[in-house]
Protein backbone atom coordinates (compact mmCIF):
# COMPACT_ATOMS: atom_id res chain seq x y z
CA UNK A 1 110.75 -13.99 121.53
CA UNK A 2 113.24 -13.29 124.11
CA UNK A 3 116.69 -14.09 123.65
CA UNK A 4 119.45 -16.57 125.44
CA UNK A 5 123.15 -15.97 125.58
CA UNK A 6 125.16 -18.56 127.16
CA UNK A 7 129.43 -18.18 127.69
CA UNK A 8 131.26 -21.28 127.22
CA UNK A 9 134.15 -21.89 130.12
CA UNK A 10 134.80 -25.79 129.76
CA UNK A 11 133.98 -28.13 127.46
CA UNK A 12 134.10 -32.60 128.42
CA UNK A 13 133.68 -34.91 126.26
CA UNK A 14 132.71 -38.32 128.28
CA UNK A 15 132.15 -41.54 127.08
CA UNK A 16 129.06 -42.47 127.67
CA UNK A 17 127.43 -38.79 126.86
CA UNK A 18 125.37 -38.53 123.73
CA UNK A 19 127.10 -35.41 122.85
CA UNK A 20 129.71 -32.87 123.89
CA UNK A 21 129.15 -31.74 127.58
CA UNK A 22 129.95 -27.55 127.35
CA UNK A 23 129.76 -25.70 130.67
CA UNK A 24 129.08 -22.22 130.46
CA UNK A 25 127.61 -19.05 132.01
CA UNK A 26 124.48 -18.26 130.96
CA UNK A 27 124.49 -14.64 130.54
CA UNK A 28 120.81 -13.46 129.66
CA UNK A 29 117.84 -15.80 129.13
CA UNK A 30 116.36 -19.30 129.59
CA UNK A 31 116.62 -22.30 126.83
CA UNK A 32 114.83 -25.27 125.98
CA UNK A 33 116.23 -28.39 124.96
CA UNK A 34 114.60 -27.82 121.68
CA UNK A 35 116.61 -24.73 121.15
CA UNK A 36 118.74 -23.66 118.42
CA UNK A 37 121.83 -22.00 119.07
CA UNK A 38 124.12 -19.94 116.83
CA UNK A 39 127.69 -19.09 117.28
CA UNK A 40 128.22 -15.37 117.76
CA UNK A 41 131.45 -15.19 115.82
CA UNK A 42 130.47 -17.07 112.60
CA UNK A 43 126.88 -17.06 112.39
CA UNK A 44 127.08 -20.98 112.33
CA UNK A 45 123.57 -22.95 113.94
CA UNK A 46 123.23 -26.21 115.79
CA UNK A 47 121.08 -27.79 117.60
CA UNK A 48 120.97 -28.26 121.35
CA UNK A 49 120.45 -31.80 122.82
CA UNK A 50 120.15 -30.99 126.39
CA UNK A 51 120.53 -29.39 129.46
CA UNK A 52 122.31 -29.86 132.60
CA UNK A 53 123.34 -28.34 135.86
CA UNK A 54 126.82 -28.65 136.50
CA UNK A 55 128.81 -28.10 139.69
CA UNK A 56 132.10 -28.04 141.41
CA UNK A 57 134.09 -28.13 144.76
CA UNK A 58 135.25 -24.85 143.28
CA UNK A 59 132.14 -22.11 143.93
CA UNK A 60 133.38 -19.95 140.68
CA UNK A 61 132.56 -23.50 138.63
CA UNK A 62 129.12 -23.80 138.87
CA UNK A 63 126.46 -23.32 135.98
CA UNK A 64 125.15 -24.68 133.14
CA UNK A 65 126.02 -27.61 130.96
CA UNK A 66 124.43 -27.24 127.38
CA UNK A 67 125.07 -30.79 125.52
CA UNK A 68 125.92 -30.42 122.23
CA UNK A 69 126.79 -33.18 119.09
CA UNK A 70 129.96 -33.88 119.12
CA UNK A 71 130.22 -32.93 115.08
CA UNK A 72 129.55 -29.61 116.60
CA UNK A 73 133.44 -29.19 118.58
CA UNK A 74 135.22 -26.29 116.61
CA UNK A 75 132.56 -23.95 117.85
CA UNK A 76 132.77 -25.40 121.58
CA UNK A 77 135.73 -23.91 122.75
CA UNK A 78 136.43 -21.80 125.93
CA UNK A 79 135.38 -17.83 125.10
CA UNK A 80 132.95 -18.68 122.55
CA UNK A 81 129.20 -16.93 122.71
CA UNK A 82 126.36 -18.89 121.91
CA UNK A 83 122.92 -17.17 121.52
CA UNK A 84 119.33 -18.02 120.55
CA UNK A 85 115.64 -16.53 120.41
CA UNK A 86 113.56 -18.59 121.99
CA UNK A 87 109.54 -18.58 122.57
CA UNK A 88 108.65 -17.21 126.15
């Protein structure tokens, strides 16, 4: 198992999106769609429903966009630590 920690910095929510778009820094690790993730600061566990690349004019912008459900929005908020162990 190795393990994936991923910073959230934005979060969108855009019509259209099957879930809550959360942009992020992905600070150690590599995740799958299939991954679960876990809140650092309450222990709490969702499911991830994708994975996207996100950028901006702004070079300090670009990363990662995990998409999350949208039932999932108190624990996708700027500051917030997600991690998971996932399968190498």
């Amino acid at each position: 198992m190795t393990r994936f920690e991923f910073r959230v910095t934005d979060v969108f929510d855009i019509r259209g999106c099957r879930g809550l778009l959360v942009v992020g820094t992905v600070l150690q690790g590599i995740a799958r769609s299939s991954t679960r993730l876990r809140d650092v600061s309450t222990g709490h566990s969702f499911g991830l429903l994708g994975i996207d690349l996100h950028c901006s004019r702004s070079p300090d912008m670009s990363g990662f966009a995990l998409v999350v459900d949208r039932a999932e929005r108190d624990y996708a908020q700027p500051g917030r630590v997600w991690v998971a162990d996932v399968e190498p």
